[in-house]
N, C-alpha and C. Protein backbone atom coordinates (compact mmCIF):
# COMPACT_ATOMS: atom_id res chain seq x y z
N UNK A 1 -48.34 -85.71 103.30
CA UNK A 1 -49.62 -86.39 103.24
C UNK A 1 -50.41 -86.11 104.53
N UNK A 2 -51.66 -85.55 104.17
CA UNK A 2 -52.15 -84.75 105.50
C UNK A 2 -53.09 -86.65 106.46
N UNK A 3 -53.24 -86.72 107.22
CA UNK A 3 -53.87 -87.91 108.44
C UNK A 3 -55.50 -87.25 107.99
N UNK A 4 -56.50 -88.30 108.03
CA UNK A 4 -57.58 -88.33 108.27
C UNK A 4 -57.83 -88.41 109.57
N UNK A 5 -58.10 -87.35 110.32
CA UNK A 5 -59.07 -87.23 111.85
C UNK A 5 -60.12 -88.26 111.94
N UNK A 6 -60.69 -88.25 113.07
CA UNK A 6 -62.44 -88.59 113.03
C UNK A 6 -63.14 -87.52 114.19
N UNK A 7 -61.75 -87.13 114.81
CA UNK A 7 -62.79 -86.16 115.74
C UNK A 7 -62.39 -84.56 115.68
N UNK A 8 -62.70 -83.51 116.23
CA UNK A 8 -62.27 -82.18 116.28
C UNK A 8 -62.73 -81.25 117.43
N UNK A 9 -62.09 -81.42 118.16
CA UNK A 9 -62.73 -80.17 119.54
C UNK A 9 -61.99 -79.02 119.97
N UNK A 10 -62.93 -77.85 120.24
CA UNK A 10 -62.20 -76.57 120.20
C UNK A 10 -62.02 -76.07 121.65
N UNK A 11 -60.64 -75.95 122.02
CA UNK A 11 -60.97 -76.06 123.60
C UNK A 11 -60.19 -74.97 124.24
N UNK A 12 -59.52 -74.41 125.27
CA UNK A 12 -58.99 -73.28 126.02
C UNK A 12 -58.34 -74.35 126.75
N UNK A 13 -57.18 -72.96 127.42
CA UNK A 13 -56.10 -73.59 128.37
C UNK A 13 -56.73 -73.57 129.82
N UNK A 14 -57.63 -72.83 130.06
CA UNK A 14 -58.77 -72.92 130.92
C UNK A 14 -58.91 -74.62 131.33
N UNK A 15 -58.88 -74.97 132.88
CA UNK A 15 -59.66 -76.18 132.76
C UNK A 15 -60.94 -76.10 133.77
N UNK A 16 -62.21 -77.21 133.18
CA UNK A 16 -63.33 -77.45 133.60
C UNK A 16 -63.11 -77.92 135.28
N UNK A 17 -64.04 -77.09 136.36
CA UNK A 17 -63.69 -77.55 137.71
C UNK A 17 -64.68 -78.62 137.64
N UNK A 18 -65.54 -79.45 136.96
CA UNK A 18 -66.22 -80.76 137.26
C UNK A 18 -65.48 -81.91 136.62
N UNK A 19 -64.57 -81.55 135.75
CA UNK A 19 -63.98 -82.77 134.75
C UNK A 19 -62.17 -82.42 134.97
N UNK A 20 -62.12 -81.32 135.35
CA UNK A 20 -60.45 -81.03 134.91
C UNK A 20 -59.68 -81.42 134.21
N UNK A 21 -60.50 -80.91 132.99
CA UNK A 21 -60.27 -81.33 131.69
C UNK A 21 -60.53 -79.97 130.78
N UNK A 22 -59.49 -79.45 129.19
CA UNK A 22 -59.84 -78.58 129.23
C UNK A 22 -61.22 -77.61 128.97
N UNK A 23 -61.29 -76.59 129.21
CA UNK A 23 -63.25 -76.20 128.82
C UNK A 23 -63.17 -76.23 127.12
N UNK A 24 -64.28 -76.33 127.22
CA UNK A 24 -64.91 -76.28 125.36
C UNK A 24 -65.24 -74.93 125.32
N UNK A 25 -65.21 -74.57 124.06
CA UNK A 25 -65.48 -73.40 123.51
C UNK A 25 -66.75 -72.56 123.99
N UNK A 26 -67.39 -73.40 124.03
CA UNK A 26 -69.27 -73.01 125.11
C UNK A 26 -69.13 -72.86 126.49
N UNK A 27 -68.30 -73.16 127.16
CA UNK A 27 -67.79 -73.37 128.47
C UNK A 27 -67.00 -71.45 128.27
N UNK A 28 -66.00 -71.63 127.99
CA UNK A 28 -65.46 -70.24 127.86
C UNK A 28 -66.18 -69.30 127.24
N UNK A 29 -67.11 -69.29 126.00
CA UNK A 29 -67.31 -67.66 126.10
C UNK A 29 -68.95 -67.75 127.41
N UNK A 30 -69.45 -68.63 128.09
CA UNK A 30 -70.27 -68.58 129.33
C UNK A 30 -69.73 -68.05 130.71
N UNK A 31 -68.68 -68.60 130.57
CA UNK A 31 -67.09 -67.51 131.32
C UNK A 31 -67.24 -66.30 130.95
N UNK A 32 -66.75 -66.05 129.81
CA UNK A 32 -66.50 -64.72 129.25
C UNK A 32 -67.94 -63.34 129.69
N UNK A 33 -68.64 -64.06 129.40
CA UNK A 33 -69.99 -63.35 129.46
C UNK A 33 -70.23 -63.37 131.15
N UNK A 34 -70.25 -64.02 131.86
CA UNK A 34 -70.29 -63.81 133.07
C UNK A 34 -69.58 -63.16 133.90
N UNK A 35 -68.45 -63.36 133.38
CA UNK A 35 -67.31 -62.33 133.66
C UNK A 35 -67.10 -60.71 133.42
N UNK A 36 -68.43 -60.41 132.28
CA UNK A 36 -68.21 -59.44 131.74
C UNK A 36 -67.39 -58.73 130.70
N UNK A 37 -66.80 -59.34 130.13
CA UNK A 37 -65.54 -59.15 129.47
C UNK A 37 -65.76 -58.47 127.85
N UNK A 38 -66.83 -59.30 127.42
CA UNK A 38 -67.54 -58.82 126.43
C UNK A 38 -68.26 -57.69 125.99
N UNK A 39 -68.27 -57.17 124.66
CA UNK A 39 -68.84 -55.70 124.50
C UNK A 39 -70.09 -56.16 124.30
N UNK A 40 -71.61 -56.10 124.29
CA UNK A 40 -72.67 -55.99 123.70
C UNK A 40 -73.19 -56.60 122.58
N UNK A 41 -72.73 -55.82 121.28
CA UNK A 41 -72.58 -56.73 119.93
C UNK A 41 -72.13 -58.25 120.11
N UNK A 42 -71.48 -57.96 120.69
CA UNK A 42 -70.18 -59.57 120.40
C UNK A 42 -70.82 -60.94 120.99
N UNK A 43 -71.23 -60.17 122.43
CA UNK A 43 -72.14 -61.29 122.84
C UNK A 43 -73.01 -61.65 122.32
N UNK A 44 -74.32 -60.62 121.92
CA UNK A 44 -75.22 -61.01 121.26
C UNK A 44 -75.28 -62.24 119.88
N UNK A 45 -73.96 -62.12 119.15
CA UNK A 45 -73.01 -62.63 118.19
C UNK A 45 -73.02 -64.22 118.67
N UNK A 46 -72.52 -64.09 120.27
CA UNK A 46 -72.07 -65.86 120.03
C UNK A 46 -73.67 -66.03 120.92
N UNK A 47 -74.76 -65.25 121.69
CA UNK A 47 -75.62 -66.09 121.71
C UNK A 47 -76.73 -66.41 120.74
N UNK A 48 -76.14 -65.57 119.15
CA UNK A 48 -77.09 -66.22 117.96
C UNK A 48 -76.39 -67.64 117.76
N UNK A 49 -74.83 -67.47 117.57
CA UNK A 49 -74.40 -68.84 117.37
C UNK A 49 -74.88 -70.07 118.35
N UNK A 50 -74.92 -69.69 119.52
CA UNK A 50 -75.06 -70.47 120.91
C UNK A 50 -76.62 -70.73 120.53
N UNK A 51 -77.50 -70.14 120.57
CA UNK A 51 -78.88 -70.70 119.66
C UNK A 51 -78.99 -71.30 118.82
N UNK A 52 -77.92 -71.54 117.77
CA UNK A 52 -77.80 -71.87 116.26
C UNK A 52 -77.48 -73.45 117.21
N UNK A 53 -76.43 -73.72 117.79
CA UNK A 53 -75.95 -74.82 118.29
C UNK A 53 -77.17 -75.64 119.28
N UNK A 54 -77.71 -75.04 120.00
CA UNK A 54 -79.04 -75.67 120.67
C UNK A 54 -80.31 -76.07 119.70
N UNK A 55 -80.39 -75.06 118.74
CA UNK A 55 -81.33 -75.56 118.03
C UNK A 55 -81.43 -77.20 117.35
N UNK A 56 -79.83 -76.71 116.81
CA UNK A 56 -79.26 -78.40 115.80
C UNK A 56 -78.47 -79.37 115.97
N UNK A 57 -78.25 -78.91 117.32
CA UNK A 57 -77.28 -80.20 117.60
C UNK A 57 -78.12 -80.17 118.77
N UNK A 58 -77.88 -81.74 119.21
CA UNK A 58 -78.45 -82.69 119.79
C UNK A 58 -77.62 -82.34 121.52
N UNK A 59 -78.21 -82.16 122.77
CA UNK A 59 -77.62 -81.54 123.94
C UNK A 59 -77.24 -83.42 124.20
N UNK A 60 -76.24 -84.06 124.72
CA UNK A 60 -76.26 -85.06 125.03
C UNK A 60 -76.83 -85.35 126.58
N UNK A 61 -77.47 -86.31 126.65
CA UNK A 61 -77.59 -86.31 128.32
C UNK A 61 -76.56 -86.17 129.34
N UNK A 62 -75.72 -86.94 129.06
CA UNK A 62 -74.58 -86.77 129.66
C UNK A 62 -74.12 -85.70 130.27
N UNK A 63 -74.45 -84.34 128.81
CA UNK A 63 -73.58 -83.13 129.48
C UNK A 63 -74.99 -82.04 130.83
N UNK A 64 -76.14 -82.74 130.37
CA UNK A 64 -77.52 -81.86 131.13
C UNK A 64 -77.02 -82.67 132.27
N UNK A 65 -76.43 -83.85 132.70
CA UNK A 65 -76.41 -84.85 133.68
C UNK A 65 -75.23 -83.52 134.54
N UNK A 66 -74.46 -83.15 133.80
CA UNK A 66 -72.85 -82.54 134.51
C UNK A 66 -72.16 -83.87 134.89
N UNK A 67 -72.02 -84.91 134.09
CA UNK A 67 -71.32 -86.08 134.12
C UNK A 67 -70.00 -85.81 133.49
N UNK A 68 -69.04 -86.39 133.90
CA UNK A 68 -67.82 -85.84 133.70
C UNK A 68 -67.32 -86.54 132.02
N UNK A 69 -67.81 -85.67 131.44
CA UNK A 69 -67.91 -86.30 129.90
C UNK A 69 -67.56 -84.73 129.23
N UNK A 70 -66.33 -85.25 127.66
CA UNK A 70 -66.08 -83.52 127.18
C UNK A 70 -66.63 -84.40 125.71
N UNK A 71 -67.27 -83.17 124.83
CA UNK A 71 -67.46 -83.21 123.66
C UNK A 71 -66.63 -83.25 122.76
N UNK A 72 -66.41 -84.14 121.38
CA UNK A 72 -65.68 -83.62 120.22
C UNK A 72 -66.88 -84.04 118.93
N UNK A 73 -66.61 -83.16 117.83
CA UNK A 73 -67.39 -82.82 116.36
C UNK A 73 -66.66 -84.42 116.07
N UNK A 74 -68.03 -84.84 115.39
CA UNK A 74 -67.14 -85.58 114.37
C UNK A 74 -66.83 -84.96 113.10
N UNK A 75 -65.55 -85.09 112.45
CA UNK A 75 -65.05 -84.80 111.59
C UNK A 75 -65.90 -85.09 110.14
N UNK A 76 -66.34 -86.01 109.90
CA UNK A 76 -67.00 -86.68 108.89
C UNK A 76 -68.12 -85.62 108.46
N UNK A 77 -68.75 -84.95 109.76
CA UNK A 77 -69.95 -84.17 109.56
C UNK A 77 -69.94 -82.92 109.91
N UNK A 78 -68.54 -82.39 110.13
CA UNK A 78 -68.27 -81.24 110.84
C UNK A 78 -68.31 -80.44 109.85
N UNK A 79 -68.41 -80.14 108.45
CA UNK A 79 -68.27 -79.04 108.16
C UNK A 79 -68.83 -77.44 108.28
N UNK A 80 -70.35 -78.15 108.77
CA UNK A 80 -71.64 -77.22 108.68
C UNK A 80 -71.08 -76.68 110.68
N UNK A 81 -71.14 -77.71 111.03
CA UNK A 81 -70.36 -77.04 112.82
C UNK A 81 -69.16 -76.55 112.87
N UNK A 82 -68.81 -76.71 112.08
CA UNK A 82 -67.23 -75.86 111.85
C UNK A 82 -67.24 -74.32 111.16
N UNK A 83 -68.19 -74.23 110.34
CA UNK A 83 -68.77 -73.40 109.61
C UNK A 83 -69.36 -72.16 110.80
N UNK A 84 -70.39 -73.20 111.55
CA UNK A 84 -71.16 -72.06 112.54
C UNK A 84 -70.25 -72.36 113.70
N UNK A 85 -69.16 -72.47 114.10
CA UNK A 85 -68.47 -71.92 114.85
C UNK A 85 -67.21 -70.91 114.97
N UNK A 86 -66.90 -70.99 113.67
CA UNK A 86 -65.76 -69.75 113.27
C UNK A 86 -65.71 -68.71 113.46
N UNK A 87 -67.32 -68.49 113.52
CA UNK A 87 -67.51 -66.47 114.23
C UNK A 87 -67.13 -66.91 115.67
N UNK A 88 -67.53 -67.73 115.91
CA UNK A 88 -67.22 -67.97 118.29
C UNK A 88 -65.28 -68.03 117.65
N UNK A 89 -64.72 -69.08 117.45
CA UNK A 89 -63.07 -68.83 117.00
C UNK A 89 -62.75 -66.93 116.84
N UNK A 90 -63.33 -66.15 116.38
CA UNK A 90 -62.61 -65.07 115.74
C UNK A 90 -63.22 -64.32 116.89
N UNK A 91 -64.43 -64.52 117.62
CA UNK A 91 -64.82 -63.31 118.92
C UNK A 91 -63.28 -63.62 119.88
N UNK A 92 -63.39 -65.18 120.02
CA UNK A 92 -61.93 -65.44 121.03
C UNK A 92 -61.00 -64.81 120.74
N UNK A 93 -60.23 -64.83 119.36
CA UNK A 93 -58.98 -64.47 118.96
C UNK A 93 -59.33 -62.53 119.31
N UNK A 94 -60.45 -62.13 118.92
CA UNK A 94 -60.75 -60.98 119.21
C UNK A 94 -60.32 -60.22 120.76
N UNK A 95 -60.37 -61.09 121.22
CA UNK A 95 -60.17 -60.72 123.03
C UNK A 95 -59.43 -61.48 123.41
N UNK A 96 -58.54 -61.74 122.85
CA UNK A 96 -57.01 -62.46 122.72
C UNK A 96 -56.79 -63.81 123.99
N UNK A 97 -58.20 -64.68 124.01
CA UNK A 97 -58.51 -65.69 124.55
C UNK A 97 -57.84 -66.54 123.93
N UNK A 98 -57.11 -67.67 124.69
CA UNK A 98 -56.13 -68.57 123.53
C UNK A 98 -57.32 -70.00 123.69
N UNK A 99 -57.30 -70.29 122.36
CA UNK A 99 -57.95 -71.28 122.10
C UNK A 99 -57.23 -72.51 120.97
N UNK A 100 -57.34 -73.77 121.43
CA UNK A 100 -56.53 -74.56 120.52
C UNK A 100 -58.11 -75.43 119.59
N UNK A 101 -57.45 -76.42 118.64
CA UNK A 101 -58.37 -76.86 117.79
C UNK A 101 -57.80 -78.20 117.75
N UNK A 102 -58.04 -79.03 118.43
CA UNK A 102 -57.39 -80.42 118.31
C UNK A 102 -57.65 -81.39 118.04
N UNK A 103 -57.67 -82.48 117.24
CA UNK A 103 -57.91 -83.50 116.39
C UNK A 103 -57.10 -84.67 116.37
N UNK A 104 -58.45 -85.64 117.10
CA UNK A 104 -57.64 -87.07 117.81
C UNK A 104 -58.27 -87.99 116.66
N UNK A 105 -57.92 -89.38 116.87
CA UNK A 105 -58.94 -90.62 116.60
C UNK A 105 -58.77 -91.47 117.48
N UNK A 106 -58.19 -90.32 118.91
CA UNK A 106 -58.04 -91.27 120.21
C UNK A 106 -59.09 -90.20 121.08
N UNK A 107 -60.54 -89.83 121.36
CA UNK A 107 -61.07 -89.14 122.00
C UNK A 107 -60.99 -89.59 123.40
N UNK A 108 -61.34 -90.96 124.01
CA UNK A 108 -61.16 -91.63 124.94
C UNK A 108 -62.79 -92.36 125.08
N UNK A 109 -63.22 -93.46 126.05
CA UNK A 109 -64.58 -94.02 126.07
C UNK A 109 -65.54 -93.22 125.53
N UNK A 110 -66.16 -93.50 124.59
CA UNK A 110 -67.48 -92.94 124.03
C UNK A 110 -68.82 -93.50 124.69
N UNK A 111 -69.22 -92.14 125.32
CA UNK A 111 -70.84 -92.47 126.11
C UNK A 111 -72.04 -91.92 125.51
N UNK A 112 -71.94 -91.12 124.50
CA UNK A 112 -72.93 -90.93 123.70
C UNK A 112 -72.35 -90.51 122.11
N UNK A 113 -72.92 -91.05 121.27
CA UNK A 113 -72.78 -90.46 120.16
C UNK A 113 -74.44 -90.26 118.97
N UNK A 114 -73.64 -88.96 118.38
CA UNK A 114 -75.25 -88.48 117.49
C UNK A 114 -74.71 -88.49 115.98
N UNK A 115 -75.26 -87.70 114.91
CA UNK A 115 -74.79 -87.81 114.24
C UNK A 115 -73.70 -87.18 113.74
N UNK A 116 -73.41 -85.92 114.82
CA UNK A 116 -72.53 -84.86 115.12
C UNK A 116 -71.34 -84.77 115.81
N UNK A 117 -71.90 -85.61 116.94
CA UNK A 117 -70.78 -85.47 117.92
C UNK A 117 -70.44 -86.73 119.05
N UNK A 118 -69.52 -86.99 119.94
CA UNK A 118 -69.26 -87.82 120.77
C UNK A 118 -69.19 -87.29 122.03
N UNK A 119 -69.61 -87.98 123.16
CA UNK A 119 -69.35 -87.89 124.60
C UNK A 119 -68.64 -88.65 124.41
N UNK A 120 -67.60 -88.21 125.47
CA UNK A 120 -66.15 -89.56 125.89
C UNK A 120 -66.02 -88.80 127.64
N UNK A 121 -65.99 -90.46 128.02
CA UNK A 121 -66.05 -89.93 129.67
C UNK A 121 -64.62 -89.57 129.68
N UNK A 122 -64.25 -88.33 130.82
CA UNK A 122 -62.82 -87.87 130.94
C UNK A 122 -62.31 -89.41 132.23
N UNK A 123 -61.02 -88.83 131.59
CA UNK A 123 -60.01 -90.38 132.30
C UNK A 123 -59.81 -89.64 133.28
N UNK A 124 -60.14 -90.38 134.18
CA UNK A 124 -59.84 -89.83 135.70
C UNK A 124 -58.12 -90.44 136.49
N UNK A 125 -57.49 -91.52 135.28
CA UNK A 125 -56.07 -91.73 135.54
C UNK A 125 -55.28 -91.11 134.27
N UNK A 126 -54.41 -90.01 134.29
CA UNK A 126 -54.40 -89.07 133.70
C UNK A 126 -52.91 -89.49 133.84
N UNK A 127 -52.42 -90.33 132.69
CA UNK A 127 -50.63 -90.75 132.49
C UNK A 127 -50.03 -89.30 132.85
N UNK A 128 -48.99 -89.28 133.78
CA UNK A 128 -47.44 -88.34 133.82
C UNK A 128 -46.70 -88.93 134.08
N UNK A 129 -45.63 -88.58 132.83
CA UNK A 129 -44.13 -89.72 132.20
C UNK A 129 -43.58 -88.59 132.54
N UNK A 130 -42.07 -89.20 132.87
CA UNK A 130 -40.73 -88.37 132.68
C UNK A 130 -39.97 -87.84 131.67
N UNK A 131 -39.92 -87.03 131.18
CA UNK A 131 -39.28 -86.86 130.01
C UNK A 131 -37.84 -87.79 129.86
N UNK A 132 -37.88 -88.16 128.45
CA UNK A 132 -36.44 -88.68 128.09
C UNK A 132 -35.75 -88.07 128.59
N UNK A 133 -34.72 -88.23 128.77
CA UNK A 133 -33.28 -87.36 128.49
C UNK A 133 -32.87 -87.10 127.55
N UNK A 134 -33.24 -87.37 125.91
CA UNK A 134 -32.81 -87.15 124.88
C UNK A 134 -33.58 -86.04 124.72
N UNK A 135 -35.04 -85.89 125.19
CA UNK A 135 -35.97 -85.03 124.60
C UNK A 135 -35.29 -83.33 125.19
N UNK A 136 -34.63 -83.43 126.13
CA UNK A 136 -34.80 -82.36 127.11
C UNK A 136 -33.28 -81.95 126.95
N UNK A 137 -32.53 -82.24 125.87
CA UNK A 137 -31.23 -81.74 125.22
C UNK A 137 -31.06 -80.57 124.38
């Protein structure tokens, strides 16, 4: 029996030096491209998508602020953002960038929400437990 989500964010093992938290998918290929890494086509590729995303989704203040806040889709409405982000997923996998896709209904404090998406401020007390001893058998 598959869990109903409410949220979905696509993120890298990369972490953000203002939040140290991991980067979002917009965060890395702005990396990528600055870095050079990219062929021509490809870029051009995620800055139609990267236009597609400014046009229709809503920039939160939060993130124009550089307030230590990470984005997740809401699930409910994600299909059409899930849709226009799958070409950015397949440029990554293309240039063998590891990217995960993770899905909470624990995002953490919500500081903005649209009809798309959530700001959640990053937790700046960041739990580290010991592993069981059962786990580590």
């Amino acid at each position: 029996m598959a869990m109903n989500f409410k949220y979905v964010r696509i993120q890298g093992k990369e972490l953000a030096e203002n939040t140290l938290y991991a980067k979002g998918i917009f965060s890395m290929f702005m990396q990528m491209i600055s870095d050079g890494v990219m062929e021509e086509e490809d870029k051009d590729l995620y800055m139609e998508i990267d236009d597609w995303f400014s046009k229709n989704l809503p920039y939160p203040p939060q993130c124009k602020n550089q307030e230590k806040v990470v984005c997740f889709f809401k699930t409910e409405n994600a299909d059409l953002m899930m849709k226009m982000i799958t070409p950015a997923m397949w440029l990554l996998d293309r240039y063998k960038h590891p990217f995960y896709v993770v899905y909470t209904n624990f995002p953490g404090e919500i500081v903005y929400e649209d009809e798309y998406q959530v700001a959640v401020k990053v937790d700046d007390n960041i739990e580290i437990q010991k592993l069981q001893e059962s786990w580590s058998k």
